[in-house]
Protein backbone atom coordinates (compact mmCIF):
# COMPACT_ATOMS: atom_id res chain seq x y z
CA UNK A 1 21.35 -15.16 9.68
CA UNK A 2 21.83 -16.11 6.14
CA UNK A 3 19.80 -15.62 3.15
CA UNK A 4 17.59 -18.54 3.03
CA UNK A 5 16.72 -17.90 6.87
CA UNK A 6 15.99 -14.81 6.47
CA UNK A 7 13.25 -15.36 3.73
CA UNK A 8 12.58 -18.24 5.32
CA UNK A 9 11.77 -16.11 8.82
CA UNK A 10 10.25 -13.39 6.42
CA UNK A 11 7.13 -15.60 4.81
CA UNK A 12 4.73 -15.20 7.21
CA UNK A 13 5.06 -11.72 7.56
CA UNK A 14 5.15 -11.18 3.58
CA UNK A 15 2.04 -13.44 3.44
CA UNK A 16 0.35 -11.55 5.95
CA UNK A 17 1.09 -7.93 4.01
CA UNK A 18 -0.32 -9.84 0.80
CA UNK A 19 -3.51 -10.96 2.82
CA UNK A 20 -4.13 -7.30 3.25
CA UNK A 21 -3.31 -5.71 -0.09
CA UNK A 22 -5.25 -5.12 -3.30
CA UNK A 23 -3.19 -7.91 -4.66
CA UNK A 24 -5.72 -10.44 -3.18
CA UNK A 25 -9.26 -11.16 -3.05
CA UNK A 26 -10.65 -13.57 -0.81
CA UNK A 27 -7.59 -15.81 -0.52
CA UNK A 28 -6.90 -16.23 -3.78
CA UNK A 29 -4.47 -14.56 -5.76
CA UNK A 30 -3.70 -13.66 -9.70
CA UNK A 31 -0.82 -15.89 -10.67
CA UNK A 32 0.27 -12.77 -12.32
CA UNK A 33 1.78 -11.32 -9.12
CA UNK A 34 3.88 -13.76 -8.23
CA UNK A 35 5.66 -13.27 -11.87
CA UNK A 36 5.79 -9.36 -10.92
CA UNK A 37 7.81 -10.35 -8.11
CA UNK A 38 10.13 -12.64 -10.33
CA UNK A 39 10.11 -9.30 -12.60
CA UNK A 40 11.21 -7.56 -9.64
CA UNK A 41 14.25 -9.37 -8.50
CA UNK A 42 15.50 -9.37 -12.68
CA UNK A 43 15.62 -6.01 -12.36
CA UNK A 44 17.05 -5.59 -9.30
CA UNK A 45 20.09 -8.24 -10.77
CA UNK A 46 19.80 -6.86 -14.06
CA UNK A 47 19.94 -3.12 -13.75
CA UNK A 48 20.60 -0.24 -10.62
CA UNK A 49 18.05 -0.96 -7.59
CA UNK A 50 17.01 2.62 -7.92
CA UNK A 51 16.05 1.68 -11.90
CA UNK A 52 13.74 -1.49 -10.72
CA UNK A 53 12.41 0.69 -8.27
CA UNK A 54 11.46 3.81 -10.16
CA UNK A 55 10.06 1.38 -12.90
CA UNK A 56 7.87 -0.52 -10.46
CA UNK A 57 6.62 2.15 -8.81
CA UNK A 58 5.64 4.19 -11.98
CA UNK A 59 4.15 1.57 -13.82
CA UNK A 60 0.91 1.24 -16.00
CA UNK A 61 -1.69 0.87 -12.40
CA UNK A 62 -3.63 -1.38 -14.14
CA UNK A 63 -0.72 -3.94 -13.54
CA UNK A 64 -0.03 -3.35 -9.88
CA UNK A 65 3.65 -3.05 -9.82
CA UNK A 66 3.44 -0.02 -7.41
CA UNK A 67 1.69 -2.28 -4.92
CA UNK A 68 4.97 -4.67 -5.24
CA UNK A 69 6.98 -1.75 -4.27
CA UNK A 70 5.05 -0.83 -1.24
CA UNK A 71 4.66 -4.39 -0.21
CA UNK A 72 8.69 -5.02 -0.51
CA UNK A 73 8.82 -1.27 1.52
CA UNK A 74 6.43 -2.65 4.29
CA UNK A 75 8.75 -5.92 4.70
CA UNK A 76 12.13 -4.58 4.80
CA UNK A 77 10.98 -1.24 6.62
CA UNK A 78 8.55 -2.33 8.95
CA UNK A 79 6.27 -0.10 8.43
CA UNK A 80 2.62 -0.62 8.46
CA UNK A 81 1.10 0.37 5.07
CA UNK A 82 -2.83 1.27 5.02
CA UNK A 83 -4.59 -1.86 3.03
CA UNK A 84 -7.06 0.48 1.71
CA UNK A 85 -4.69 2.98 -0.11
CA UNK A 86 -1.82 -0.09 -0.10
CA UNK A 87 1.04 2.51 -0.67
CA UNK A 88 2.83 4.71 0.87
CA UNK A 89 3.28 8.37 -0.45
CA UNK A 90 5.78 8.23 -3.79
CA UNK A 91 7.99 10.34 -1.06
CA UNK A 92 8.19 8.42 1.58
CA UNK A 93 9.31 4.86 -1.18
CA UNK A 94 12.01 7.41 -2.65
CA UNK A 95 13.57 8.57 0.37
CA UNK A 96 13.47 5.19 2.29
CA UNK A 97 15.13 3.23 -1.15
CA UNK A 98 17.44 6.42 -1.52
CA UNK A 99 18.74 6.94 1.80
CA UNK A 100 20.13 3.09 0.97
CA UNK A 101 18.72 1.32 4.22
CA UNK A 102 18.58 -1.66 2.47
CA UNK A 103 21.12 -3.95 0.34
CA UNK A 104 20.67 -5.52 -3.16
CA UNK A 105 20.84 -8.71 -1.42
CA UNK A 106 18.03 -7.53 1.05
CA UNK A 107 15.60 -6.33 -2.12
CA UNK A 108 16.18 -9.88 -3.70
CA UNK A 109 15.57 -11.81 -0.70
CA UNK A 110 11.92 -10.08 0.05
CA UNK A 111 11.34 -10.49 -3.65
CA UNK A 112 11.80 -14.26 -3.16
CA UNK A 113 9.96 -14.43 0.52
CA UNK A 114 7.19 -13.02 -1.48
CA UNK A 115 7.12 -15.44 -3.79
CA UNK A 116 6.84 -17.99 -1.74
CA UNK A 117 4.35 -16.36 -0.02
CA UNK A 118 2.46 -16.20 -3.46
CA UNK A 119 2.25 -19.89 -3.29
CA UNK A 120 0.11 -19.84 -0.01
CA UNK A 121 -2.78 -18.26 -1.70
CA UNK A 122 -4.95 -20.10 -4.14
CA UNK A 123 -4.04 -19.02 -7.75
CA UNK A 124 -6.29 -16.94 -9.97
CA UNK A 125 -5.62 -17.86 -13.59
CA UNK A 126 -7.10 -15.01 -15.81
């Protein structure tokens, strides 16, 4: 499978782990989020994966970037993150991202399903 079928196959799946996050309310979405995704995948080309990651996941909570992380860590792992809490422990991120399960080409291509699943949601402008 290429790249654009795999985020292709990956939208519904990335728009149903946004559905259930703090990211939206009510079907709608800030527009916000689907530039901290954009942010994400500059990173990822710009610096180390394990820099974007770190960054993301410690940032300022009032932005949300953690809940980018866990979302991109619940689409390439699998694994079912709790909506209420909507991350998984800082522990379980490092050593998943760490043990290098993934590619940079994998963390790029959930950055863009995500993205697109942005655009499914009604947009928030604040």
């Amino acid at each position: 499978m290429n790249d654009k079928e795999w985020v292709e196959d990956k939208i519904d799946k990335a728009y149903e782990i946004l559905n259930k996050s703090l990211l939206t309310h009510e079907g709608k979405i800030d527009k916000k989020y689907r530039s901290a995704f954009s942010s994400f995948g500059a990173a990822v080309i710009m610096g180390t994966d394990r820099s974007a990651i770190s960054g993301f996941w410690s940032a300022n909570s009032e932005t949300n970037k953690d809940t980018v992380v866990a979302c991109i860590y619940e689409l390439l792992s699998g694994i079912t993150i709790d909506p209420k809490k909507n991350k998984c422990s800082s522990q379980e991120i490092v050593k998943y991202f760490e043990d290098a399960k993934f590619s940079k080409d994998e963390l790029l291509n959930a950055a863009a399903a995500f993205k697109m699943a942005c655009d499914l949601f009604e947009r928030i402008e604040k």
